[in-house]
Protein backbone atom coordinates (compact mmCIF):
# COMPACT_ATOMS: atom_id res chain seq x y z
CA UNK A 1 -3.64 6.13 16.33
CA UNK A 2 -5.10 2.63 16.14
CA UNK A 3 -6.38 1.83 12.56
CA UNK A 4 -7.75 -1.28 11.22
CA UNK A 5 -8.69 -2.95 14.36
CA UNK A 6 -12.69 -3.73 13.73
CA UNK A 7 -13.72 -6.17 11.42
CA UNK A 8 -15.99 -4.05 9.71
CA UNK A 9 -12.96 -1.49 8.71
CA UNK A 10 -11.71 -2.32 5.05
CA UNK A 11 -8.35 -1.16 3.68
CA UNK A 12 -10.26 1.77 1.84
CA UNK A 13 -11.83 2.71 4.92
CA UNK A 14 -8.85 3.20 6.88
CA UNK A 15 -6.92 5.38 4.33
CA UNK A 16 -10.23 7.58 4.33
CA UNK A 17 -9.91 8.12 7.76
CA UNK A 18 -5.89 8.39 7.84
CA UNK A 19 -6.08 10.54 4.72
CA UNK A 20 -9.27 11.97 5.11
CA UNK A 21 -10.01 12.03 1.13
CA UNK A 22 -12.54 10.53 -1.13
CA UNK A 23 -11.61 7.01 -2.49
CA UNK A 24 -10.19 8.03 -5.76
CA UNK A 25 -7.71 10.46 -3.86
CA UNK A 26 -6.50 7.60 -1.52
CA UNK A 27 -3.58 5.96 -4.16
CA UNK A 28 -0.38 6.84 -1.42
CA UNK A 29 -2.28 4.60 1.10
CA UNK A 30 -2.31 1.86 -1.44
CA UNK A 31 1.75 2.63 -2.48
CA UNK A 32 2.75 3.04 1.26
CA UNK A 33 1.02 -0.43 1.81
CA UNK A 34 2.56 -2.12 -0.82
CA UNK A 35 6.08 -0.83 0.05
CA UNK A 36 5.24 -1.82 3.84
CA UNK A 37 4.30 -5.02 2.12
CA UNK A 38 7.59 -5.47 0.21
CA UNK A 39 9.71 -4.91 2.79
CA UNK A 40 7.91 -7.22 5.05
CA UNK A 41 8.71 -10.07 2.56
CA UNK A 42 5.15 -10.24 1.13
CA UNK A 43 5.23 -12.09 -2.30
CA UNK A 44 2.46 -10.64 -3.83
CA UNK A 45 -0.13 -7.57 -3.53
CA UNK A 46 -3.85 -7.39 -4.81
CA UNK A 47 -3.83 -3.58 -6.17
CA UNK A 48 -6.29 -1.79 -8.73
CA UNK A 49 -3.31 0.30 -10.51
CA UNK A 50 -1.03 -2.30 -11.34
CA UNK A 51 1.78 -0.55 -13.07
CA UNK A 52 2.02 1.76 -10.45
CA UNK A 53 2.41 -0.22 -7.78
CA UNK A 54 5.02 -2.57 -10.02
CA UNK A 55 7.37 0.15 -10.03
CA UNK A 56 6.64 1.21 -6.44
CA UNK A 57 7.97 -2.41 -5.79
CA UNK A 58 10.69 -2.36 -8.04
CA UNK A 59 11.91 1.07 -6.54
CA UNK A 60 11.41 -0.62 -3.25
CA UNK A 61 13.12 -3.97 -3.88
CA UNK A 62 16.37 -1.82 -5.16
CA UNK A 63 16.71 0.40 -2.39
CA UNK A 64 16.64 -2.66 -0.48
CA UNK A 65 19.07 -4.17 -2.74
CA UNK A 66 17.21 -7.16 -3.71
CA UNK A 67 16.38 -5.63 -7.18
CA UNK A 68 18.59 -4.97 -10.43
């Protein structure tokens, strides 16, 4: 499956379409992402739920061994 390809497709509308649930259902594409993220050596994520993401990352960044 090729997702994300068209301009017009926004983060939120791809997880619809992967997840097929209504926005405020969609917060494991936003985790998975920012894990994805993480281990990609991104710096820094723009998320709505903050504190859940933060320990997403943290869980993340141990596992990889870069944390604790």
């Amino acid at each position: 499956m090729k997702i994300g390809t068209k301009e017009s497709d926004t983060q939120h509308h791809t997880y619809g379409k992967v997840l097929d649930l209504p926005t405020e259902e969609r917060e494991e594409g936003t985790l998975v992402t920012t894990v994805l993220a993480v281990q990609n050596g991104c710096g820094f994520v723009r998320v709505h739920d903050a504190e859940k993401n933060r320990r997403a990352i943290k869980m993340t960044e141990a596992i990889l061994g870069r944390g604790l």
